[in-house]
PDB file of N, CA and C in Angstrom:
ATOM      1  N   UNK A   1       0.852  -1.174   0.000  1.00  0.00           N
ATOM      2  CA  UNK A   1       0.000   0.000   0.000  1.00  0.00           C
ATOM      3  C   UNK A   1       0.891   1.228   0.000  1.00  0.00           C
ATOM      4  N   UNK A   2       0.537   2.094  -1.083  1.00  0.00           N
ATOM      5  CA  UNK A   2       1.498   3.196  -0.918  1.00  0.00           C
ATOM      6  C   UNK A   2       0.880   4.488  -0.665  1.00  0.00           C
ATOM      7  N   UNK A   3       1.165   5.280   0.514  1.00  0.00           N
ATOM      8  CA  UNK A   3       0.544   6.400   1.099  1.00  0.00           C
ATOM      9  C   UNK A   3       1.194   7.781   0.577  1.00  0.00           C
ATOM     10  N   UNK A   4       0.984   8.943   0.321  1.00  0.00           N
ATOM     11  CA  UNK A   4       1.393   9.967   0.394  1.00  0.00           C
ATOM     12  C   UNK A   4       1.154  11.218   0.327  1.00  0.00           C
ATOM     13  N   UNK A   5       1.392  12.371   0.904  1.00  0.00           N
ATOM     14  CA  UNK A   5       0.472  13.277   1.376  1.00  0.00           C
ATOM     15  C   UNK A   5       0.324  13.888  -0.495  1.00  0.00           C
ATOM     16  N   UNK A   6      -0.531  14.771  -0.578  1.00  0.00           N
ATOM     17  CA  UNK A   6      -1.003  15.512  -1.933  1.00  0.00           C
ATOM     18  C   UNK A   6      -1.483  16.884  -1.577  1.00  0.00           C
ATOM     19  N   UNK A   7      -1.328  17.692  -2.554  1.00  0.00           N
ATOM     20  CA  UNK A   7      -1.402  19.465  -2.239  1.00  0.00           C
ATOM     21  C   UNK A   7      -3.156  19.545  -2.531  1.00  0.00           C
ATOM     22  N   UNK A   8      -3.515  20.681  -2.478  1.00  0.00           N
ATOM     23  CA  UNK A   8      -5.110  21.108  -2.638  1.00  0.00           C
ATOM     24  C   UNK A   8      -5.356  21.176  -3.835  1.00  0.00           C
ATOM     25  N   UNK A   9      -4.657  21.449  -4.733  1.00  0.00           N
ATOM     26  CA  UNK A   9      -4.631  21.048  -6.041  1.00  0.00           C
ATOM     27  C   UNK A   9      -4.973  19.616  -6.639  1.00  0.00           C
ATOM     28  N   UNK A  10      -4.614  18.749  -5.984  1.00  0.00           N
ATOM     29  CA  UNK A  10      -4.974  17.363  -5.915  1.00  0.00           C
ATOM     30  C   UNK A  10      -6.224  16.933  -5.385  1.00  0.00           C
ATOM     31  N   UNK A  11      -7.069  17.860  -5.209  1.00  0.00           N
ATOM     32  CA  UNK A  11      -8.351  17.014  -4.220  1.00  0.00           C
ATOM     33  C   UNK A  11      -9.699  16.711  -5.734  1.00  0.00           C
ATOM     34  N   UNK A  12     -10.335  15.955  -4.604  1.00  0.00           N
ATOM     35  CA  UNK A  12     -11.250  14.996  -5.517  1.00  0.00           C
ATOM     36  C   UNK A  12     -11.786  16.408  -7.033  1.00  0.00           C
ATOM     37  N   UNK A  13     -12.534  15.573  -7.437  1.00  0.00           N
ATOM     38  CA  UNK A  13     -13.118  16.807  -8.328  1.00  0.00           C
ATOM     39  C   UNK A  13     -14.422  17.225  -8.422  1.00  0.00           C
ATOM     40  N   UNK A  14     -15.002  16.162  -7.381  1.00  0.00           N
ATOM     41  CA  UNK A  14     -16.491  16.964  -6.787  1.00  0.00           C
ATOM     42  C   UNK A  14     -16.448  18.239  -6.009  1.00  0.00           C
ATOM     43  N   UNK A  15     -15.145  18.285  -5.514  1.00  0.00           N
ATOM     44  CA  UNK A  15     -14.945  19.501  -4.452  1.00  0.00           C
ATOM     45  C   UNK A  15     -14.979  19.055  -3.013  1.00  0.00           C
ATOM     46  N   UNK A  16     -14.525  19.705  -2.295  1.00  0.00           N
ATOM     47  CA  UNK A  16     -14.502  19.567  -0.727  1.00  0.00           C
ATOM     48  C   UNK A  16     -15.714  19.974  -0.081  1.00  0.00           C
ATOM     49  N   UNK A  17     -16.927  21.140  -0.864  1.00  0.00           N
ATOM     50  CA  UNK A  17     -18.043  21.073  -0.238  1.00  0.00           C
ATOM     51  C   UNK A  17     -19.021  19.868  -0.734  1.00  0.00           C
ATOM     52  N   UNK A  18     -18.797  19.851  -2.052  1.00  0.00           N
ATOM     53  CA  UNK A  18     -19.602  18.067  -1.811  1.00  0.00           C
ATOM     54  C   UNK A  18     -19.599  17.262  -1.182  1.00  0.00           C
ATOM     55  N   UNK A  19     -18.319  16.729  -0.916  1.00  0.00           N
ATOM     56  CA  UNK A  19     -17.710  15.598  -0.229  1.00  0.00           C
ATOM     57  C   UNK A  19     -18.132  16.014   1.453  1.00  0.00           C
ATOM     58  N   UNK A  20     -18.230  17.763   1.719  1.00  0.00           N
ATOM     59  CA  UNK A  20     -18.823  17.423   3.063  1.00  0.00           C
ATOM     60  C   UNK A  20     -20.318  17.193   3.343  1.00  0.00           C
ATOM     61  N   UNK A  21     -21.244  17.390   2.119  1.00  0.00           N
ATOM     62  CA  UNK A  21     -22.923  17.808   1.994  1.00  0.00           C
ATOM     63  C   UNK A  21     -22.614  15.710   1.883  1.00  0.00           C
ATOM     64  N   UNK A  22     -21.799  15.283   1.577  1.00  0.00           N
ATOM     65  CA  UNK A  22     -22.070  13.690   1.224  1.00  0.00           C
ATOM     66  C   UNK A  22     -21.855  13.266   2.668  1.00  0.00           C
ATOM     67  N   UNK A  23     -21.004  13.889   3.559  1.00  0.00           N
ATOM     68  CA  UNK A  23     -21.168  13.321   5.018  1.00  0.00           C
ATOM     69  C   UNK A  23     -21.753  13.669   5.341  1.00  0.00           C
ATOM     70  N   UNK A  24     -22.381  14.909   5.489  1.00  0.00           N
ATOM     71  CA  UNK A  24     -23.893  15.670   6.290  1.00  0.00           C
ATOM     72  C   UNK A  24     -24.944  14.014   5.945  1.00  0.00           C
ATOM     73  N   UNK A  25     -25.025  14.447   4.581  1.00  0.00           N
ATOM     74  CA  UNK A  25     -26.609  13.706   4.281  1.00  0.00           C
ATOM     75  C   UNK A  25     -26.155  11.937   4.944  1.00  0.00           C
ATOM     76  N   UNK A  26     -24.774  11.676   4.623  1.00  0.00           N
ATOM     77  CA  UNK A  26     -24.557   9.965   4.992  1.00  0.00           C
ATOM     78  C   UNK A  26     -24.385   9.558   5.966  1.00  0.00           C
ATOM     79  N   UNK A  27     -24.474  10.623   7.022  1.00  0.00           N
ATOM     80  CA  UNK A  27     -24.222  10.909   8.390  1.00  0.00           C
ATOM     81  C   UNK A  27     -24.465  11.425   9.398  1.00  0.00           C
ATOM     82  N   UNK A  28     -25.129  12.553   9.277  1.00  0.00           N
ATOM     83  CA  UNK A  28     -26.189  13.709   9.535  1.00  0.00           C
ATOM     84  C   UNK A  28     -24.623  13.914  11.042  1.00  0.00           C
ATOM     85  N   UNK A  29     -23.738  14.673   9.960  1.00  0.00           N
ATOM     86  CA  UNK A  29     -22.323  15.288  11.194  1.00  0.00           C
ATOM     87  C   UNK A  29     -22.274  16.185  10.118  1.00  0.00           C
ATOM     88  N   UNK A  30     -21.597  17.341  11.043  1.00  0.00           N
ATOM     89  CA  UNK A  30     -20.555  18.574   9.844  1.00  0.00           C
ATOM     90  C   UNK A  30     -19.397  18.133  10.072  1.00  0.00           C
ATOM     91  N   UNK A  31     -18.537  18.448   9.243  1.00  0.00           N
ATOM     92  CA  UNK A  31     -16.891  18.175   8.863  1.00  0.00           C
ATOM     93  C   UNK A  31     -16.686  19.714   8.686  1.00  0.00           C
ATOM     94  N   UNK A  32     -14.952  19.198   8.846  1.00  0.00           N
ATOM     95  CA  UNK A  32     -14.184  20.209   8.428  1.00  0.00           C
ATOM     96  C   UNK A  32     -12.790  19.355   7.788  1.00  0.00           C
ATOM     97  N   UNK A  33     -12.380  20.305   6.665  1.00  0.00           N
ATOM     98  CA  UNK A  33     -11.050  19.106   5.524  1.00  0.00           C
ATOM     99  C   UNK A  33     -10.299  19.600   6.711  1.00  0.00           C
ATOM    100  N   UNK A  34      -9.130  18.606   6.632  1.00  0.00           N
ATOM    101  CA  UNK A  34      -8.096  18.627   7.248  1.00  0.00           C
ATOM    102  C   UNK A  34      -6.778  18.549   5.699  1.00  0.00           C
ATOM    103  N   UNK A  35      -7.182  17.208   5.354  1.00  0.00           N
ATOM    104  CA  UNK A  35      -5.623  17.312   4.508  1.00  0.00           C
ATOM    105  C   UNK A  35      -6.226  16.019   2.988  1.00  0.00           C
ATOM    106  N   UNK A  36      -5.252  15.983   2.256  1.00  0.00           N
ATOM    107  CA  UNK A  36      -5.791  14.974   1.219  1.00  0.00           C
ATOM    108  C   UNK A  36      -4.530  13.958   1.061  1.00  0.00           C
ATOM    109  N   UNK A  37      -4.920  13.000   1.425  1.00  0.00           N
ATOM    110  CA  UNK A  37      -4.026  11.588   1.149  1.00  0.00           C
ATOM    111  C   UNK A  37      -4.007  10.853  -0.227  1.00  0.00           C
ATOM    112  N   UNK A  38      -2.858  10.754  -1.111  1.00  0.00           N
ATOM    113  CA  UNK A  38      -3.042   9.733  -2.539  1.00  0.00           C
ATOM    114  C   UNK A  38      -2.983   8.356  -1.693  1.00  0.00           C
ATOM    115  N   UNK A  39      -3.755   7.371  -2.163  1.00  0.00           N
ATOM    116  CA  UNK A  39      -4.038   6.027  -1.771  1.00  0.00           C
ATOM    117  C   UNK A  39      -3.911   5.212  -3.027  1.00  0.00           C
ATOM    118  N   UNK A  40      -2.744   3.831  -2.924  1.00  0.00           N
ATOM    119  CA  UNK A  40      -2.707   3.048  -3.908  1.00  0.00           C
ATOM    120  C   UNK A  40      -2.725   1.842  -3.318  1.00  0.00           C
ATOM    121  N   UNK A  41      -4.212   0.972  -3.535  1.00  0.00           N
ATOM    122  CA  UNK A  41      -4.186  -0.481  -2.971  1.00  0.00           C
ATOM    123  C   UNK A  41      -4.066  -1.278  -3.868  1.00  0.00           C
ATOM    124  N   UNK A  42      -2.931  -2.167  -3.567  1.00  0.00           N
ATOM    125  CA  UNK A  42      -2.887  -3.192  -4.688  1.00  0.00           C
ATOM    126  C   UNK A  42      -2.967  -4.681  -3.905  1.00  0.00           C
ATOM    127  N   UNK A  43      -3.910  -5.459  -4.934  1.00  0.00           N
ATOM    128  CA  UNK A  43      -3.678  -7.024  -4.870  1.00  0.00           C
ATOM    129  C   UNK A  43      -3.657  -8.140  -5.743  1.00  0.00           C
ATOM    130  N   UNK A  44      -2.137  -8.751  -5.115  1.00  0.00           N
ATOM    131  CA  UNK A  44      -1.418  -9.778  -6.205  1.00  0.00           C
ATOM    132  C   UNK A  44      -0.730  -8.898  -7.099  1.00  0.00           C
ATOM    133  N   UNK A  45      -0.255  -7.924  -6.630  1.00  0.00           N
ATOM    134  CA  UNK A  45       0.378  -7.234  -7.312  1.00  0.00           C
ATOM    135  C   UNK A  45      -0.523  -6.201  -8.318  1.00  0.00           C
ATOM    136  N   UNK A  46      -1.737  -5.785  -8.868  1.00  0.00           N
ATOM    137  CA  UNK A  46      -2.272  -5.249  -9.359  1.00  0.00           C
ATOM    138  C   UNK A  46      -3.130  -4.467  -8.687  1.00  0.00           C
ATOM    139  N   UNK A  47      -3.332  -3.218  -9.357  1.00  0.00           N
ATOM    140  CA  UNK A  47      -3.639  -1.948  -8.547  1.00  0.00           C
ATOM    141  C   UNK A  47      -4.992  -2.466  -8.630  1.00  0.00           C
ATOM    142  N   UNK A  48      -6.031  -2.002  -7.398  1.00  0.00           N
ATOM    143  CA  UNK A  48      -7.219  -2.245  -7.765  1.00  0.00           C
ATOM    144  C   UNK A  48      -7.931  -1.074  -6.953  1.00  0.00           C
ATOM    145  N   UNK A  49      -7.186  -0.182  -6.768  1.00  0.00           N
ATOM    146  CA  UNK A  49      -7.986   1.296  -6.276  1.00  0.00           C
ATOM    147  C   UNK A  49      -6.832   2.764  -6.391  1.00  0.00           C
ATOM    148  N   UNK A  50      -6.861   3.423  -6.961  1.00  0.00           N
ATOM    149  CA  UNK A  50      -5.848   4.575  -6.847  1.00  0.00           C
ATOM    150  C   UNK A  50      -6.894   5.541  -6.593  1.00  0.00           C
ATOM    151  N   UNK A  51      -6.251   6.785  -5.678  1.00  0.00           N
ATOM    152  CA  UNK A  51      -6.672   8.130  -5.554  1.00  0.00           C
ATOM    153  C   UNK A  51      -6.785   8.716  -4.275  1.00  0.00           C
ATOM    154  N   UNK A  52      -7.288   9.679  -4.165  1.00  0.00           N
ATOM    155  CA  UNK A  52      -7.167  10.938  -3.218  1.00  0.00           C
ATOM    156  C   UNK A  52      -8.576  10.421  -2.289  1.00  0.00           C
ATOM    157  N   UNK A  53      -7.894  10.900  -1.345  1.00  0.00           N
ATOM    158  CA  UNK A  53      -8.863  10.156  -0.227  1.00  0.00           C
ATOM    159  C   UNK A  53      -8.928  11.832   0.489  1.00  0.00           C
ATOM    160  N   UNK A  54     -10.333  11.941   1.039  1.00  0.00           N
ATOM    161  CA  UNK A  54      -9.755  13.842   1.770  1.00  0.00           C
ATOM    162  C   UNK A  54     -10.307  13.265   2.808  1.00  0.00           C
ATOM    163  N   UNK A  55      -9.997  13.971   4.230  1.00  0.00           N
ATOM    164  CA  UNK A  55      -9.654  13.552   5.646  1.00  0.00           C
ATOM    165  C   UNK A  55     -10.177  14.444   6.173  1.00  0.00           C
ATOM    166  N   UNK A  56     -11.501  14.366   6.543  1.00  0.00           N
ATOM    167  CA  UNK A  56     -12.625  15.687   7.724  1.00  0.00           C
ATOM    168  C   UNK A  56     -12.094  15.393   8.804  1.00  0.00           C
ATOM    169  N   UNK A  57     -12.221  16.160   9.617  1.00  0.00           N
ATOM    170  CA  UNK A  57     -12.399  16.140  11.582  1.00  0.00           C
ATOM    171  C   UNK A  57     -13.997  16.383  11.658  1.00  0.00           C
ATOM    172  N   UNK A  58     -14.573  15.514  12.463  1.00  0.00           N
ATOM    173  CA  UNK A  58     -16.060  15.415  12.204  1.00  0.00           C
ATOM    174  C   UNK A  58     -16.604  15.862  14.121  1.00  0.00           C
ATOM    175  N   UNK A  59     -17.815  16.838  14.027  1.00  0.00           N
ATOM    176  CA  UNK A  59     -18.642  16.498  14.841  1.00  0.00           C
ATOM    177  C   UNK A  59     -19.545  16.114  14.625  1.00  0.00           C
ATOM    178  N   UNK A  60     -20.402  15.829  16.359  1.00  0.00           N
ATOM    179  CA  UNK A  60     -21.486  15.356  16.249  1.00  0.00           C
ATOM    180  C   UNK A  60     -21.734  14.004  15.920  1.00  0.00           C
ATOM    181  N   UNK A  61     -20.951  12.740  16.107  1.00  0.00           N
ATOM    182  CA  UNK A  61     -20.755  11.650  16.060  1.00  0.00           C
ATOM    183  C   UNK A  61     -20.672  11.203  17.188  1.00  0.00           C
ATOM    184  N   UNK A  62     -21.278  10.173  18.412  1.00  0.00           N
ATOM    185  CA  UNK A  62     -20.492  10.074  19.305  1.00  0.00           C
ATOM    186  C   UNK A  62     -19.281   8.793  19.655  1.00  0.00           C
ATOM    187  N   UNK A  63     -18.663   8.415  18.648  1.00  0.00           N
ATOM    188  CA  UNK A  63     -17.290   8.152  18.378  1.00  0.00           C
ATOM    189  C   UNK A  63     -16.113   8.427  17.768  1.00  0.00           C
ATOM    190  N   UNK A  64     -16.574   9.022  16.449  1.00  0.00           N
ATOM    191  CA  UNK A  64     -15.953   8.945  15.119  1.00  0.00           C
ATOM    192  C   UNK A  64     -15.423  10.119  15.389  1.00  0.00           C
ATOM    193  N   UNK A  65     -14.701  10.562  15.329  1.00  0.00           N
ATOM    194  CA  UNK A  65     -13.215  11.823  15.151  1.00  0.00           C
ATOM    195  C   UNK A  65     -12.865  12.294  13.414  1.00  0.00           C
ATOM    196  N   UNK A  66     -13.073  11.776  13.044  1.00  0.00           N
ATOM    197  CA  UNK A  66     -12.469  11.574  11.395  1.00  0.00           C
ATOM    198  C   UNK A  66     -13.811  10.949  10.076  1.00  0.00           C
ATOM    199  N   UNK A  67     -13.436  11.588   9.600  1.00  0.00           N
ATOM    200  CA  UNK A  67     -14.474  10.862   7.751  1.00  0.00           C
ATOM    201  C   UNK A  67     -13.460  10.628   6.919  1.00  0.00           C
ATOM    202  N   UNK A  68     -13.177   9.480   6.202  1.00  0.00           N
ATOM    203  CA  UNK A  68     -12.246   9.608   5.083  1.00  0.00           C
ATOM    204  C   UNK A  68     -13.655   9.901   3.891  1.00  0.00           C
ATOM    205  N   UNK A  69     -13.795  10.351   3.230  1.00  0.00           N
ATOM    206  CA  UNK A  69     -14.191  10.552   1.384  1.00  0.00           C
ATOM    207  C   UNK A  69     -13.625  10.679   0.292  1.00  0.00           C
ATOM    208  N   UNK A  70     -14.297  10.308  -0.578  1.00  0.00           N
ATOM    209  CA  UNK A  70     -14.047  10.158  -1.627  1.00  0.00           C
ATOM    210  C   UNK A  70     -15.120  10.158  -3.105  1.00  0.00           C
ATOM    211  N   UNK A  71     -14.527  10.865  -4.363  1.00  0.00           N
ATOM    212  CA  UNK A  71     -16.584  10.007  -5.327  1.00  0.00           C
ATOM    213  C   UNK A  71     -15.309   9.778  -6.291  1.00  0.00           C
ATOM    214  N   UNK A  72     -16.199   8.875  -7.229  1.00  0.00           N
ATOM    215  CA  UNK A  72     -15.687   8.847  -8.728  1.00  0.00           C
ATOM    216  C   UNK A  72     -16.692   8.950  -9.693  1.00  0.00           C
ATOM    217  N   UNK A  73     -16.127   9.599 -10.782  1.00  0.00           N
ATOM    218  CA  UNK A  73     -17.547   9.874 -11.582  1.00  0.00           C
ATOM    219  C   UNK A  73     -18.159   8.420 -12.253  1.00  0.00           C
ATOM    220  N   UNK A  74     -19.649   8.719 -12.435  1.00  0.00           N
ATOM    221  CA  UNK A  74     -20.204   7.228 -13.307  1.00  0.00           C
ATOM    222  C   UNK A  74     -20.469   7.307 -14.321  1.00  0.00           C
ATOM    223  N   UNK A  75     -22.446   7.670 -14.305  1.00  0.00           N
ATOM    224  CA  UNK A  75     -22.781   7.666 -15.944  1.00  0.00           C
ATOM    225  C   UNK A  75     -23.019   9.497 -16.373  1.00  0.00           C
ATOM    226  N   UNK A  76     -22.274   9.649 -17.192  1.00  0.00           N
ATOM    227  CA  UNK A  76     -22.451  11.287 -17.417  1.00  0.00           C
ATOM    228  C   UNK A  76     -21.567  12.099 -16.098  1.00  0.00           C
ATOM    229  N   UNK A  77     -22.402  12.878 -15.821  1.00  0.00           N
ATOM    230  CA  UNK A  77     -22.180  14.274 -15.318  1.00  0.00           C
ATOM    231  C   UNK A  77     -22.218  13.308 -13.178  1.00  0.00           C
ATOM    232  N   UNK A  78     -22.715  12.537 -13.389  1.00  0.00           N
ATOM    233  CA  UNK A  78     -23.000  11.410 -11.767  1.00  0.00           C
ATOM    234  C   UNK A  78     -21.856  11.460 -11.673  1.00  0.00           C
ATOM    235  N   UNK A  79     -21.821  11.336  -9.962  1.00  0.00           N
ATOM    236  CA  UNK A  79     -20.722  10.831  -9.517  1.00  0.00           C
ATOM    237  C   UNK A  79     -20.989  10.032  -8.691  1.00  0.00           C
ATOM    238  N   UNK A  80     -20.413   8.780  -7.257  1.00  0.00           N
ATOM    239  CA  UNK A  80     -20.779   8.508  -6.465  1.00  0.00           C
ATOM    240  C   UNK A  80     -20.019   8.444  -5.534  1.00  0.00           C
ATOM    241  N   UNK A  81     -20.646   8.913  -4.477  1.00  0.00           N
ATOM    242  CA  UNK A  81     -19.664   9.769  -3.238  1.00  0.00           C
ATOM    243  C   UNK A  81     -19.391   8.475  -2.180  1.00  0.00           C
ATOM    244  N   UNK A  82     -18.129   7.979  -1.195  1.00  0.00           N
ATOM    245  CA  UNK A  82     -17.712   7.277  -0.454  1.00  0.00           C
ATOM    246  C   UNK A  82     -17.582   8.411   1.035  1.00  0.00           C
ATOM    247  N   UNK A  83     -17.989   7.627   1.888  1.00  0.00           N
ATOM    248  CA  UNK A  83     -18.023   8.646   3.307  1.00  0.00           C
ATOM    249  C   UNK A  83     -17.648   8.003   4.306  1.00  0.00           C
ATOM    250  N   UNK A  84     -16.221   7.354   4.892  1.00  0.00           N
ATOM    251  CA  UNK A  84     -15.918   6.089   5.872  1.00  0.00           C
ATOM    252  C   UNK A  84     -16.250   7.104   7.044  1.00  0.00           C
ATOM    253  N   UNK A  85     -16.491   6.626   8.135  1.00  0.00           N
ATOM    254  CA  UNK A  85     -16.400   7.282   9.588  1.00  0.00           C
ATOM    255  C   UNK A  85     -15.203   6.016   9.869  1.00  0.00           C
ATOM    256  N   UNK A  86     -14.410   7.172  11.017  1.00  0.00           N
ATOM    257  CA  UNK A  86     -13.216   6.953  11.025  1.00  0.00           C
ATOM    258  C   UNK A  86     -13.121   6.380  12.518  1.00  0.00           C
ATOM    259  N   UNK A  87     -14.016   4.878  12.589  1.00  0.00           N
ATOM    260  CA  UNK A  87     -14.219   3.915  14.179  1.00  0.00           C
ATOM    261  C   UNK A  87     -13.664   2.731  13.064  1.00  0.00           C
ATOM    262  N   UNK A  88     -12.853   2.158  14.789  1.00  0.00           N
ATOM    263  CA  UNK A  88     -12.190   0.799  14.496  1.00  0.00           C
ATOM    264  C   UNK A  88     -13.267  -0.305  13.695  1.00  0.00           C
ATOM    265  N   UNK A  89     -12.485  -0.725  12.563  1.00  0.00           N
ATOM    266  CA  UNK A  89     -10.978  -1.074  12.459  1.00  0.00           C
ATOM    267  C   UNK A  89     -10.344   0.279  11.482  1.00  0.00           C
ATOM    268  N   UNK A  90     -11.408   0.710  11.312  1.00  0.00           N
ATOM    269  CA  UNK A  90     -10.941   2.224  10.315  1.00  0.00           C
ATOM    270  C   UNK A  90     -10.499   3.419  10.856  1.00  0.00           C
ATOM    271  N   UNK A  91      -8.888   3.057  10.867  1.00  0.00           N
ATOM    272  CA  UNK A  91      -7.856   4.277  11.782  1.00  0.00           C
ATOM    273  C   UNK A  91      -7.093   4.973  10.437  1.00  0.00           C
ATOM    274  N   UNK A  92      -7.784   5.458   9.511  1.00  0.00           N
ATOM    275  CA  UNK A  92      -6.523   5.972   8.548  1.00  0.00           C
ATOM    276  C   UNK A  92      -7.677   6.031   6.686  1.00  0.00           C
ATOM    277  N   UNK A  93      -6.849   6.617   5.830  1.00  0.00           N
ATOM    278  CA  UNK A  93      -7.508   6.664   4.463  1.00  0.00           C
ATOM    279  C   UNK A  93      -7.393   5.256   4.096  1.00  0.00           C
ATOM    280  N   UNK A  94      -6.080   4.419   4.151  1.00  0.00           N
ATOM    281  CA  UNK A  94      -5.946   3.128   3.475  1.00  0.00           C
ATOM    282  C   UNK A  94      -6.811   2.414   3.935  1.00  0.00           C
ATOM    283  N   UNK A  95      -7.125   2.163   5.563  1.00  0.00           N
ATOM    284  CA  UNK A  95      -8.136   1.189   6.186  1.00  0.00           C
ATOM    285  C   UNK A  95      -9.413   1.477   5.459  1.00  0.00           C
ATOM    286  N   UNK A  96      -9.993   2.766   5.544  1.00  0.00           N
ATOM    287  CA  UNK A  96     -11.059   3.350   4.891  1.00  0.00           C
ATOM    288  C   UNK A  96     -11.504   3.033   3.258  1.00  0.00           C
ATOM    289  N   UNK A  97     -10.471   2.885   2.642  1.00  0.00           N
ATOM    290  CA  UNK A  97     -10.577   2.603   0.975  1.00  0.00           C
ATOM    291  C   UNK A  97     -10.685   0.759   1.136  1.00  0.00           C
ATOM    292  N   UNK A  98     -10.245   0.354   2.094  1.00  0.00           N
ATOM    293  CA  UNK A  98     -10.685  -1.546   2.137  1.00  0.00           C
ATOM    294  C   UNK A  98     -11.615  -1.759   2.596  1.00  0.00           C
ATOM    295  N   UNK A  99     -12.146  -0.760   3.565  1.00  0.00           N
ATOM    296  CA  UNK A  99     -13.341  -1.242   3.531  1.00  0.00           C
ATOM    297  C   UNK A  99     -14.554  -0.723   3.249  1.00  0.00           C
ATOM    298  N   UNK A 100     -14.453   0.169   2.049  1.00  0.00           N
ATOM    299  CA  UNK A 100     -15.570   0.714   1.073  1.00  0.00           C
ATOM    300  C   UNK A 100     -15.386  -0.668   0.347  1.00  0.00           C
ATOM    301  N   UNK A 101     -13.435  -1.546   0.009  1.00  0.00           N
ATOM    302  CA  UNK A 101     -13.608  -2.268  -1.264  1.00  0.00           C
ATOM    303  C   UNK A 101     -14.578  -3.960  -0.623  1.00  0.00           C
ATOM    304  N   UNK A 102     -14.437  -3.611   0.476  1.00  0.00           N
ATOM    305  CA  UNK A 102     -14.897  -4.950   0.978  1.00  0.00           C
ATOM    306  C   UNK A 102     -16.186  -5.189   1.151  1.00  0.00           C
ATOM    307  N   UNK A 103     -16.866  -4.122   1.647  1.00  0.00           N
ATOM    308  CA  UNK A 103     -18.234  -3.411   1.405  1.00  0.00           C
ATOM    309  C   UNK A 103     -19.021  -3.649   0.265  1.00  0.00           C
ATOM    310  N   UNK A 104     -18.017  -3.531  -0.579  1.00  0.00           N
ATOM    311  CA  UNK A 104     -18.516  -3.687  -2.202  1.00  0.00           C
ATOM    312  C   UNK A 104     -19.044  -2.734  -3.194  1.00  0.00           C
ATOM    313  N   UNK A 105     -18.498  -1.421  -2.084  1.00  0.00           N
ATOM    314  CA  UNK A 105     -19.189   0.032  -2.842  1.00  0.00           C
ATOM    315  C   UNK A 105     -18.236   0.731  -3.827  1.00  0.00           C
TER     316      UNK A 105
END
């Protein structure tokens, strides 16, 4: 798994207020960005997720400290938005992107 930090220039391309209206509504918390992580999971050697993961500090949860998000676009102009809350086993963007992939979303 290869981690590394990325500038604001790098963030998703829904924007950072989408990605927080996608935790409001998937979560009913406000966020605030903190920072944007590139995420590359690979298995058996082949990539099977690349990209920018952005990292809220969340209230109004009463565990969760953190949201990782993320969207990718679908059909047309769609996108579909990813919103991890950041409770064990999900301590980080990489934990967060395995288990959207495990999830199956």
């Amino acid at each position: 798994m290869a981690l590394a930090r990325v500038s604001v220039r790098d963030m998703d391309e829904a924007g950072i207020d989408a990605l927080k209206d996608a935790i409001k509504h998937m979560h009913g918390i406000d966020s605030t960005w903190i920072e944007s992580v590139a995420v590359v999971e690979k298995f058996k050697g082949a990539v099977v997720w690349e990209g920018e993961v952005q990292v809220f500090a969340v209230s109004g949860h009463r565990t969760a400290k953190r949201c990782y998000a993320w969207s990718h676009a679908t059909e047309g102009a769609k996108r579909k938005f990813f919103a991890v809350l950041g409770v064990p086993p999900v301590d980080g963007p990489v934990a967060a992107v395995r288990a959207a992939i495990a999830a199956g979303k």
